[in-house]
PDB file of N, CA and C in Angstrom:
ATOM      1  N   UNK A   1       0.843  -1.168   0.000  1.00  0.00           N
ATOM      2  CA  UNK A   1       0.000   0.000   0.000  1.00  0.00           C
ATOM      3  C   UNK A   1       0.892   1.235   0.000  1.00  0.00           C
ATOM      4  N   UNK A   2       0.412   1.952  -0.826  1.00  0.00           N
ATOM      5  CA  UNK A   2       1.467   3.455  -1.025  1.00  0.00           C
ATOM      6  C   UNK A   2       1.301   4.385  -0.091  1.00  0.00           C
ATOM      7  N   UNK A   3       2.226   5.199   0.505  1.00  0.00           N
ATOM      8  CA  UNK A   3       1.927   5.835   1.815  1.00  0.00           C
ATOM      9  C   UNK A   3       1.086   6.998   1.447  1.00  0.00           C
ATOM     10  N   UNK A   4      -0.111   7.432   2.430  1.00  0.00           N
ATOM     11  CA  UNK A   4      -0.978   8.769   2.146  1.00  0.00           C
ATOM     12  C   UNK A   4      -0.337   9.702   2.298  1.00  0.00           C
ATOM     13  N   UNK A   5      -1.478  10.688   1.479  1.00  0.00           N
ATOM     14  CA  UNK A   5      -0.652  12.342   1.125  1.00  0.00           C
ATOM     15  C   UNK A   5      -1.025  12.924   2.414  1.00  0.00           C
ATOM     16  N   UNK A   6      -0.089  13.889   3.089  1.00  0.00           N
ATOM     17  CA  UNK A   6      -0.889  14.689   4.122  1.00  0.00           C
ATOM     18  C   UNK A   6      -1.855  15.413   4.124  1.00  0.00           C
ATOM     19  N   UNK A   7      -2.605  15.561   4.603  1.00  0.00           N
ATOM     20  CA  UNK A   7      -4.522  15.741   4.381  1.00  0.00           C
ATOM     21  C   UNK A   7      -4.430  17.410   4.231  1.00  0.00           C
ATOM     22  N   UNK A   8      -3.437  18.177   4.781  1.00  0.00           N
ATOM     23  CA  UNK A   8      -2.901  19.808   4.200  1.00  0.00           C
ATOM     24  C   UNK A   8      -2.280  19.756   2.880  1.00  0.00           C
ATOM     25  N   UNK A   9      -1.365  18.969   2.414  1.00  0.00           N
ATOM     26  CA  UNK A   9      -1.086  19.047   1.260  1.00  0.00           C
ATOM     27  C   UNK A   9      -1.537  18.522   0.104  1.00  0.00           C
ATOM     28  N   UNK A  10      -2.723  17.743   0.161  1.00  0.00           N
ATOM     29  CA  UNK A  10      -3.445  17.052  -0.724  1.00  0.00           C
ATOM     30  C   UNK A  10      -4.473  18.096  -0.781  1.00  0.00           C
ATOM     31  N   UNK A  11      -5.336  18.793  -0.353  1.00  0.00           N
ATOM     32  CA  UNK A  11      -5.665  20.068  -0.792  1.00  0.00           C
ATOM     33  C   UNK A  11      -5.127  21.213  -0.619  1.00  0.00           C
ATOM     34  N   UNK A  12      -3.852  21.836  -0.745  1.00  0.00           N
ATOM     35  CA  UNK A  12      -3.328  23.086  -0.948  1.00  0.00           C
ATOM     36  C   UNK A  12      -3.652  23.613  -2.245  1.00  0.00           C
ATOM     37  N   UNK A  13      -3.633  24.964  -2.385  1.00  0.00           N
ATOM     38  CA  UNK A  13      -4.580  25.346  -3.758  1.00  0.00           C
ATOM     39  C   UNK A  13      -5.436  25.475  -4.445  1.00  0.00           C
ATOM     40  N   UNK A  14      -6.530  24.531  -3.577  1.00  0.00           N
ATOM     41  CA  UNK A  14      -7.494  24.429  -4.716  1.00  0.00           C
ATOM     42  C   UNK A  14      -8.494  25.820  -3.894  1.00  0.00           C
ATOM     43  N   UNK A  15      -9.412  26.107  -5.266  1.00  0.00           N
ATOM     44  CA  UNK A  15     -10.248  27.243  -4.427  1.00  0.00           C
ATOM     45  C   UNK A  15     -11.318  27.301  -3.659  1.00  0.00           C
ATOM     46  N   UNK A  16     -11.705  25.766  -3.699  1.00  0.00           N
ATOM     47  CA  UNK A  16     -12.662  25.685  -2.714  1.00  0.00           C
ATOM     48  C   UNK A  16     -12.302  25.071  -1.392  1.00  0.00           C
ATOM     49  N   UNK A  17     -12.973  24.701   0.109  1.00  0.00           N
ATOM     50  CA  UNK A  17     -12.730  24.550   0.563  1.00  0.00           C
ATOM     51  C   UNK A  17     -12.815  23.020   0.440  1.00  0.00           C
ATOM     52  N   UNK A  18     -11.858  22.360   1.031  1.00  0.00           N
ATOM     53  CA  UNK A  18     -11.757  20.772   1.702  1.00  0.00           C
ATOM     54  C   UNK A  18     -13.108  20.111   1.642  1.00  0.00           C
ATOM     55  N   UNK A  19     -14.172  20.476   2.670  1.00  0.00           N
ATOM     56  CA  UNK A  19     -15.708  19.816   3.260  1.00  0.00           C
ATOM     57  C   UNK A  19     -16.059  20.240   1.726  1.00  0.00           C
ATOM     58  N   UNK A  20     -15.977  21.285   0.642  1.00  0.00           N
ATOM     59  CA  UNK A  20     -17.422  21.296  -0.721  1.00  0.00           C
ATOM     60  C   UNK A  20     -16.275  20.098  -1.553  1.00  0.00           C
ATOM     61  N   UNK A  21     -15.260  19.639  -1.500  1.00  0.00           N
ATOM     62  CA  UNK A  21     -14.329  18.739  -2.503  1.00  0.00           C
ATOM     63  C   UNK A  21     -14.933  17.648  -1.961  1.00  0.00           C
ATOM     64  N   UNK A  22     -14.844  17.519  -1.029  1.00  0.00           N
ATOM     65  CA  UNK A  22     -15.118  15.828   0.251  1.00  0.00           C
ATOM     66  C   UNK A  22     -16.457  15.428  -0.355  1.00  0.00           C
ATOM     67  N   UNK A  23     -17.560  17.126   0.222  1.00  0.00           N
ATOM     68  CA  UNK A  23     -19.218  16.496  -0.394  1.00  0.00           C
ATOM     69  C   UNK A  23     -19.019  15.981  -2.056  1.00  0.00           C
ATOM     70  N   UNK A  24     -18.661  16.456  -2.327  1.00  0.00           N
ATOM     71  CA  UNK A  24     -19.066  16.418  -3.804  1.00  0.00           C
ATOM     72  C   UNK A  24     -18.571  15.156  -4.237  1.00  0.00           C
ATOM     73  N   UNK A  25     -18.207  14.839  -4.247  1.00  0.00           N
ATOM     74  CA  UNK A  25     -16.802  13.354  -4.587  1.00  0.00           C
ATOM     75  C   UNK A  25     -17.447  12.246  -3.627  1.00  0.00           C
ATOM     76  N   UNK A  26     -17.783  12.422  -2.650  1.00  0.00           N
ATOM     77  CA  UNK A  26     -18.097  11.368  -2.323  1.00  0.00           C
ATOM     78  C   UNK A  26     -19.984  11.310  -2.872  1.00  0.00           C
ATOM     79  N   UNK A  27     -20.929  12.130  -2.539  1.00  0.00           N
ATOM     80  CA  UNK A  27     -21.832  12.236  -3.171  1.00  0.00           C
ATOM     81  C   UNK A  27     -22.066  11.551  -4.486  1.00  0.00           C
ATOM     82  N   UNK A  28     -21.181  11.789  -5.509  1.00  0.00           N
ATOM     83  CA  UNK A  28     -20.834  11.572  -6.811  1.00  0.00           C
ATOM     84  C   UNK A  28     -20.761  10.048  -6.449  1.00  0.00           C
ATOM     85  N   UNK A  29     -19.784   9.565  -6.231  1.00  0.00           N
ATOM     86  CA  UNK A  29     -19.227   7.983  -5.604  1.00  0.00           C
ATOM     87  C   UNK A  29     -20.063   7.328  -4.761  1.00  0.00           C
ATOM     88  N   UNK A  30     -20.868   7.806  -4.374  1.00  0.00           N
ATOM     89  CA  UNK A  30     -21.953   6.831  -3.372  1.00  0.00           C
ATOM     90  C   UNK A  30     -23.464   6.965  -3.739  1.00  0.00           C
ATOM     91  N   UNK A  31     -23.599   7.823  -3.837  1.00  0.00           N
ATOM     92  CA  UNK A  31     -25.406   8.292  -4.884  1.00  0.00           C
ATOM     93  C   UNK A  31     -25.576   8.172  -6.573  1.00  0.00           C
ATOM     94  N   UNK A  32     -24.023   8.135  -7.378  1.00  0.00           N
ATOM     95  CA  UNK A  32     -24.221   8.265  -8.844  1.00  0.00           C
ATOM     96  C   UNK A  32     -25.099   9.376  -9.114  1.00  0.00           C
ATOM     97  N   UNK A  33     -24.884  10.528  -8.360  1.00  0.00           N
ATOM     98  CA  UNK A  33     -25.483  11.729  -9.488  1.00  0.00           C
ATOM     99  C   UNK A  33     -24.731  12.032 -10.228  1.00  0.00           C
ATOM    100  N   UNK A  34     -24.730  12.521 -11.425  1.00  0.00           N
ATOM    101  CA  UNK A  34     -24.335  13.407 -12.395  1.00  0.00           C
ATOM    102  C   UNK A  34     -23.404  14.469 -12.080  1.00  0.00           C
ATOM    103  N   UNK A  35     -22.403  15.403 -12.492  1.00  0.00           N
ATOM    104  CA  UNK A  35     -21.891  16.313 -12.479  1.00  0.00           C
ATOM    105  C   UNK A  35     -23.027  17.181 -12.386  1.00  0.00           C
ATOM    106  N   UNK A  36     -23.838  17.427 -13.541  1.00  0.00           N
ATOM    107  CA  UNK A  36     -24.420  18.904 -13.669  1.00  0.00           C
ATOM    108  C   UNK A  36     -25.246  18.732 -12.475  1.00  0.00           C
ATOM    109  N   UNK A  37     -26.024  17.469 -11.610  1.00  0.00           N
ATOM    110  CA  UNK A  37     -26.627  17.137 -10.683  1.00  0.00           C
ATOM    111  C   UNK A  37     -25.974  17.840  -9.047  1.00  0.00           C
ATOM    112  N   UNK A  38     -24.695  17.525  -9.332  1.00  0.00           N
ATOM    113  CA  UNK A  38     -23.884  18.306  -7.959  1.00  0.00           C
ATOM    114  C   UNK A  38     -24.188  19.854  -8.415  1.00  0.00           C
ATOM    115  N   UNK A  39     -23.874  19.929  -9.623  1.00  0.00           N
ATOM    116  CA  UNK A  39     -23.766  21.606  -9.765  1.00  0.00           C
ATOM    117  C   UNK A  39     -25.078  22.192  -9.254  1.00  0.00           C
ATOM    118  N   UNK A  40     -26.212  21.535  -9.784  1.00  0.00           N
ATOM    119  CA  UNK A  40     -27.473  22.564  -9.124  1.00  0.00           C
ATOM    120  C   UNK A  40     -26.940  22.120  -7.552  1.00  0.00           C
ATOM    121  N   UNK A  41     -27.096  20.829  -7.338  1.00  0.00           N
ATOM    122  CA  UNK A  41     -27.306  20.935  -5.422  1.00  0.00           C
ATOM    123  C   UNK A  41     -26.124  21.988  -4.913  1.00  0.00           C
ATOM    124  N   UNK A  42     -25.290  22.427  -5.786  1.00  0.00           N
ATOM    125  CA  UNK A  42     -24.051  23.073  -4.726  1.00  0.00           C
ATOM    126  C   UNK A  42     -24.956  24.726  -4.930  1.00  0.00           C
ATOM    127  N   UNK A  43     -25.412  24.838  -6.019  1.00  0.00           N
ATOM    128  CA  UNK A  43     -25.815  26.082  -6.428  1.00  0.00           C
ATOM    129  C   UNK A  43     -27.041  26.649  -5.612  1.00  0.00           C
ATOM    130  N   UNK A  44     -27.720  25.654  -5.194  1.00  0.00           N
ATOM    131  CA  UNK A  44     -28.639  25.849  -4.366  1.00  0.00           C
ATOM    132  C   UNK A  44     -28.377  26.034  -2.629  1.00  0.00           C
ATOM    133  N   UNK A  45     -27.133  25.634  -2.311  1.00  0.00           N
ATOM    134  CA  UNK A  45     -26.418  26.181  -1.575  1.00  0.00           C
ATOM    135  C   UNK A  45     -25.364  27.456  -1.716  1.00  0.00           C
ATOM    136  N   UNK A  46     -25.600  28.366  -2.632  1.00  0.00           N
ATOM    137  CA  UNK A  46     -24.721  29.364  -3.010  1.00  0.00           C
ATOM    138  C   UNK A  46     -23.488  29.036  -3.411  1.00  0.00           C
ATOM    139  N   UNK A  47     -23.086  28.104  -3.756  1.00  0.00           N
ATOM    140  CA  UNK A  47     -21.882  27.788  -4.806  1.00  0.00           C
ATOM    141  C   UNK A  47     -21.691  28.035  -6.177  1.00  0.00           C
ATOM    142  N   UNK A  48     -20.835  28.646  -6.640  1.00  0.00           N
ATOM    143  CA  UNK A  48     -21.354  28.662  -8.137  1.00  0.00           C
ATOM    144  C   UNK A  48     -19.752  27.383  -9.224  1.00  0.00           C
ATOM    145  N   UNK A  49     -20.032  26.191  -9.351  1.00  0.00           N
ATOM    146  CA  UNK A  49     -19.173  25.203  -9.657  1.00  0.00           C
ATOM    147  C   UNK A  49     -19.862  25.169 -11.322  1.00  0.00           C
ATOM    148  N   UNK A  50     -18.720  24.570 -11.853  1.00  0.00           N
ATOM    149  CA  UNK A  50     -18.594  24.387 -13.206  1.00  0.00           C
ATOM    150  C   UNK A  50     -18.655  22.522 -13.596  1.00  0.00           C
ATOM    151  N   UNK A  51     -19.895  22.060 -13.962  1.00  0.00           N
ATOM    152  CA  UNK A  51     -19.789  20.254 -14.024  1.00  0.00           C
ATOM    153  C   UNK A  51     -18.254  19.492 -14.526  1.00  0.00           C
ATOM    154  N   UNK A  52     -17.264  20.563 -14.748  1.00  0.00           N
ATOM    155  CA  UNK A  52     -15.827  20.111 -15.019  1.00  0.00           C
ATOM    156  C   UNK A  52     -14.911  20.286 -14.109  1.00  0.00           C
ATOM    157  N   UNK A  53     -15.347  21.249 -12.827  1.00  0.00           N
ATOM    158  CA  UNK A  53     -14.316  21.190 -12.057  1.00  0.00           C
ATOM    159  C   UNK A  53     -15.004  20.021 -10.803  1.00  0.00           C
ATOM    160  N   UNK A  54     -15.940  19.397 -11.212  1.00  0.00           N
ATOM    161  CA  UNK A  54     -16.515  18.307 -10.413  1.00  0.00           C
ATOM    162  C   UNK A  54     -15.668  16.951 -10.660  1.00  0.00           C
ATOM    163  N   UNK A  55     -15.704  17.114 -12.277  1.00  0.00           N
ATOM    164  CA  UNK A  55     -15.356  15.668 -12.874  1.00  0.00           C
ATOM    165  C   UNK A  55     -13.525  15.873 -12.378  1.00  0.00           C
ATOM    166  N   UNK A  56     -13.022  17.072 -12.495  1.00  0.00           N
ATOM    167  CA  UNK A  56     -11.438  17.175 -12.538  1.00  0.00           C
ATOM    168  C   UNK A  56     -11.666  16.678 -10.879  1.00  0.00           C
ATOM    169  N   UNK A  57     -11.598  16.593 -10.048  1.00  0.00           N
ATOM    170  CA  UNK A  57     -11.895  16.724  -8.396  1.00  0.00           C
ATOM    171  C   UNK A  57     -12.342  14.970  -8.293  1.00  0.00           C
ATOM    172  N   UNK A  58     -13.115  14.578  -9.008  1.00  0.00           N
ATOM    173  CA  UNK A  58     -13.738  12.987  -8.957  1.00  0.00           C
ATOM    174  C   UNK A  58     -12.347  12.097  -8.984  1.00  0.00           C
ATOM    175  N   UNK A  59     -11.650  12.886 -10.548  1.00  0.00           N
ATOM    176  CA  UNK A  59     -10.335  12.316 -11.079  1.00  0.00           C
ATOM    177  C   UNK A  59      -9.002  12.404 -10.117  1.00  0.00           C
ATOM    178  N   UNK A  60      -9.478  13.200  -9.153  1.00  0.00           N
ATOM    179  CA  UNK A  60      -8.292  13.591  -8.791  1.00  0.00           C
ATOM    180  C   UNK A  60      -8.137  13.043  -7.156  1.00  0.00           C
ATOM    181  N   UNK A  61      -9.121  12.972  -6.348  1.00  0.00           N
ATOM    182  CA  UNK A  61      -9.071  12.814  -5.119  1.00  0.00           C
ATOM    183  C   UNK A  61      -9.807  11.414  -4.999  1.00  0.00           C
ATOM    184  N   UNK A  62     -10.495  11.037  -6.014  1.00  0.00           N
ATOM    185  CA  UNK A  62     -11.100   9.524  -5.736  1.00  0.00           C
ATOM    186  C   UNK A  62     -10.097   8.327  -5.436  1.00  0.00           C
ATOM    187  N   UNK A  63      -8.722   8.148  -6.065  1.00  0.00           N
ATOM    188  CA  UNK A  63      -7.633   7.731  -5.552  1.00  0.00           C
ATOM    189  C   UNK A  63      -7.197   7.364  -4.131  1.00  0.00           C
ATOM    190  N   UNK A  64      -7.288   9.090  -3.862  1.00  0.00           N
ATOM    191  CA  UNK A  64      -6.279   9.002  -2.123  1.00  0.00           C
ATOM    192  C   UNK A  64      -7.714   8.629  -1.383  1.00  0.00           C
ATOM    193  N   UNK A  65      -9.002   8.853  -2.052  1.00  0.00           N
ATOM    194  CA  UNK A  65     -10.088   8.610  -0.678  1.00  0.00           C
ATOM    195  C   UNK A  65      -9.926   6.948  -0.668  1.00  0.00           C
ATOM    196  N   UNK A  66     -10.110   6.227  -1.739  1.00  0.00           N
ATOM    197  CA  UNK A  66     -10.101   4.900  -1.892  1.00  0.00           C
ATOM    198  C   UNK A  66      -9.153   4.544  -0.762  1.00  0.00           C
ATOM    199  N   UNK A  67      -7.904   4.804  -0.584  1.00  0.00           N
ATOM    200  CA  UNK A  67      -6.934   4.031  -0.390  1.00  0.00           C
ATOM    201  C   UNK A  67      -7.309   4.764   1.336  1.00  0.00           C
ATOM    202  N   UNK A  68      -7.870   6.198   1.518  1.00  0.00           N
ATOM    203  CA  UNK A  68      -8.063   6.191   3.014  1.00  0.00           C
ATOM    204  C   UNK A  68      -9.134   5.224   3.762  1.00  0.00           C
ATOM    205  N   UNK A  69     -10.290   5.688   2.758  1.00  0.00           N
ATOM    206  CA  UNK A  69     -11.533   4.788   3.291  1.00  0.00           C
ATOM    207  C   UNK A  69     -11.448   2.772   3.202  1.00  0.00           C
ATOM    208  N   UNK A  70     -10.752   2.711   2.769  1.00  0.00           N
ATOM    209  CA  UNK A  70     -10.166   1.005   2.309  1.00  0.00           C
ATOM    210  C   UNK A  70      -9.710   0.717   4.028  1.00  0.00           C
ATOM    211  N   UNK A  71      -8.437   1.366   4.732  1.00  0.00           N
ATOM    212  CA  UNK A  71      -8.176   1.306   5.933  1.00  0.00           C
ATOM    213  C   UNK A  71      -9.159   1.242   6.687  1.00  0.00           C
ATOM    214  N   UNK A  72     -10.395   1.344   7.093  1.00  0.00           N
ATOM    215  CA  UNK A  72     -11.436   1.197   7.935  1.00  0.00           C
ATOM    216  C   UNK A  72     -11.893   0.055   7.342  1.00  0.00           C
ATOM    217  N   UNK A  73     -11.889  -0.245   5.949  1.00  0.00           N
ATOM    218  CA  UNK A  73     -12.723  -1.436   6.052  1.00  0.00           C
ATOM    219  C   UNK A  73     -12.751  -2.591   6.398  1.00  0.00           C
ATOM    220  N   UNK A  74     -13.758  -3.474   6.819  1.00  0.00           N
ATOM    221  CA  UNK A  74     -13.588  -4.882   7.859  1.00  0.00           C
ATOM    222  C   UNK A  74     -13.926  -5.671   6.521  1.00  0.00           C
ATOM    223  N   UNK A  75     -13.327  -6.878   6.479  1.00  0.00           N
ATOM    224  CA  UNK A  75     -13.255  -7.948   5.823  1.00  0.00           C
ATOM    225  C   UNK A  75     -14.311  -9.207   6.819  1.00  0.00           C
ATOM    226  N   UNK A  76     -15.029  -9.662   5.707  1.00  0.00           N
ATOM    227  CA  UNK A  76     -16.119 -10.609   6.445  1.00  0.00           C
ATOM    228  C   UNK A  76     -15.494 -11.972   6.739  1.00  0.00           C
ATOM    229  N   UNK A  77     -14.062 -12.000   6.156  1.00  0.00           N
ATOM    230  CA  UNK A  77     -13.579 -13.267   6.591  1.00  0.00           C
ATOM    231  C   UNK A  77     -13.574 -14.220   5.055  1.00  0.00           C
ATOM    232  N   UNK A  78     -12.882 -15.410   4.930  1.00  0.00           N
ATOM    233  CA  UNK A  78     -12.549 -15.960   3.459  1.00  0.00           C
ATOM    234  C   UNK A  78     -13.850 -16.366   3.336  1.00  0.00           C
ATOM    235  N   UNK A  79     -14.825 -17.590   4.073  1.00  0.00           N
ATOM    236  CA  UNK A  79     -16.088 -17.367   3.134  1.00  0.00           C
ATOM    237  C   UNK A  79     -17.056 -16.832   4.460  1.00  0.00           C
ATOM    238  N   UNK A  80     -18.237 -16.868   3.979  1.00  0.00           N
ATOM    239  CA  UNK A  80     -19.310 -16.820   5.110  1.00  0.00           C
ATOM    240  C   UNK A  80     -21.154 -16.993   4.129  1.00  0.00           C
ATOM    241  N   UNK A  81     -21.826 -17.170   5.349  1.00  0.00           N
ATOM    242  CA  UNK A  81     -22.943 -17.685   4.488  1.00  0.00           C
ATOM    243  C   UNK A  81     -23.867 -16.919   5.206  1.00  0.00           C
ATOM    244  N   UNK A  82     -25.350 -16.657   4.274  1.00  0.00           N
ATOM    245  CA  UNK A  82     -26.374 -16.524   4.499  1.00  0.00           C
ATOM    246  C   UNK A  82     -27.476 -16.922   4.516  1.00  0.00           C
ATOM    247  N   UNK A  83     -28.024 -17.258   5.517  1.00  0.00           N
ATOM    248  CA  UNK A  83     -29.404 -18.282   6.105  1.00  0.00           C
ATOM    249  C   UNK A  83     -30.712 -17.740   5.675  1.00  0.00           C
ATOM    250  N   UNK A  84     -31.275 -18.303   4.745  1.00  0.00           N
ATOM    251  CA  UNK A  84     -32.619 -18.050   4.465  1.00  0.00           C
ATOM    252  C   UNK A  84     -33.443 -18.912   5.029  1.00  0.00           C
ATOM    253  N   UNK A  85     -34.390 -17.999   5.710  1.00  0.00           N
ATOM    254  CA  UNK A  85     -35.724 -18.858   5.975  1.00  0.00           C
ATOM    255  C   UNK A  85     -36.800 -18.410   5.024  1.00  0.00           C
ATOM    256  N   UNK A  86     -37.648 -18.995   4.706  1.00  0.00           N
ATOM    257  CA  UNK A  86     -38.822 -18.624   3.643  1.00  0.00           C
ATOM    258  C   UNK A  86     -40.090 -19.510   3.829  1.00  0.00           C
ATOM    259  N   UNK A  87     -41.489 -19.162   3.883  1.00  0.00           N
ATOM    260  CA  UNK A  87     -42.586 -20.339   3.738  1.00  0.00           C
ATOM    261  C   UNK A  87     -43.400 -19.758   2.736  1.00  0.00           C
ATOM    262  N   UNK A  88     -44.058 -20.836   1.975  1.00  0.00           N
ATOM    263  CA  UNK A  88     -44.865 -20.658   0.879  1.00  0.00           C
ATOM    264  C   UNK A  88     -46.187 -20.559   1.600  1.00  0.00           C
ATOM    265  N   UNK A  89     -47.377 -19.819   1.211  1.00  0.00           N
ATOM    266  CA  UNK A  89     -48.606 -19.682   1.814  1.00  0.00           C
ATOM    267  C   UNK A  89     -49.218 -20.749   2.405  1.00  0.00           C
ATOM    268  N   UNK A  90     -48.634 -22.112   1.544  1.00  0.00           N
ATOM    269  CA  UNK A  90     -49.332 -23.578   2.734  1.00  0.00           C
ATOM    270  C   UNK A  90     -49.004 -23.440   3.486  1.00  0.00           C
ATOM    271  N   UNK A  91     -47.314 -23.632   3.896  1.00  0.00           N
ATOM    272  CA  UNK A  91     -47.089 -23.674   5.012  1.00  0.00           C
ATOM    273  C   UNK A  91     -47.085 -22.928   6.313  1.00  0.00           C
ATOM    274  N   UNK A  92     -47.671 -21.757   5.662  1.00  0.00           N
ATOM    275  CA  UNK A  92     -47.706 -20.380   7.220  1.00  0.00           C
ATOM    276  C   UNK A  92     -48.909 -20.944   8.374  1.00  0.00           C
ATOM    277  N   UNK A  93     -48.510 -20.692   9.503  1.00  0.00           N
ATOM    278  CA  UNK A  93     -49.188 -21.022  10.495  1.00  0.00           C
ATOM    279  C   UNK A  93     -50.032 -19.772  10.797  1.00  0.00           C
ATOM    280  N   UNK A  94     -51.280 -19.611  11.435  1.00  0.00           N
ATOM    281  CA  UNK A  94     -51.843 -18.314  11.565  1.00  0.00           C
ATOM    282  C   UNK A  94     -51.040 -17.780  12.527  1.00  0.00           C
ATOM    283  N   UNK A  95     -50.728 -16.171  12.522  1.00  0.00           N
ATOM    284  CA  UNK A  95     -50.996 -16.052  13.842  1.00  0.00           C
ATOM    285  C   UNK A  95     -50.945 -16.071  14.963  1.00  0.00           C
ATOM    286  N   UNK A  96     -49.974 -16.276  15.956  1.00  0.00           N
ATOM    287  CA  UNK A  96     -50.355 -16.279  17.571  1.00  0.00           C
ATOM    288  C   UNK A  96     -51.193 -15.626  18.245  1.00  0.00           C
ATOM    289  N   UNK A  97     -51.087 -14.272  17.880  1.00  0.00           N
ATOM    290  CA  UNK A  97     -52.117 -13.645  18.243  1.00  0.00           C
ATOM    291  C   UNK A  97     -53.622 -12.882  17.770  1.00  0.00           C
ATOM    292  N   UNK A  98     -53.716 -13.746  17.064  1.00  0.00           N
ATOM    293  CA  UNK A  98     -55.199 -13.171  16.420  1.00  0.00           C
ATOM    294  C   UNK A  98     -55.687 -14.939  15.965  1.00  0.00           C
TER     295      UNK A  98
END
């Protein structure tokens, strides 16, 4: 695993702040809206963003988030299973209480 950028120098420069790069990118990455889709929601918060400096920002920080948010994640283990129970309308019992 490649070592992370420091969380000051991985946004130095850019003109927005850190928290509207974070929403947007992850928004984008977890909901699948659209670029021009962030642009109204940011705009409707008084932002005024361009659907290209969304996509440049997706391209650019989706990388280092992967590789931060990856570190928290728990592994379910090599296999594991899931238990279905199911009954077809014969077999339902009424009821306990009615």
């Amino acid at each position: 695993m490649s070592k992370l950028k420091d969380i000051d120098r991985l946004f130095s420069g850019r003109h927005f702040e850190r928290e509207v790069i974070v929403l947007c990118v992850r928004w984008y990455l977890r909901y699948k809206l659209s670029f021009r889709d962030l642009v109204e929601i940011m705009a409707e918060r008084g932002l005024s963003l361009a659907h290209t400096t969304i996509m440049r920002w997706v391209k650019r920080f989706t990388p280092e988030f992967v590789k931060r948010w990856d570190r928290f994640a728990k592994s379910a283990g090599r296999s594991w299973r899931v238990d279905e129970t199911y009954s077809t309308p014969s077999q339902r019992s009424p009821p306990a209480w009615g």
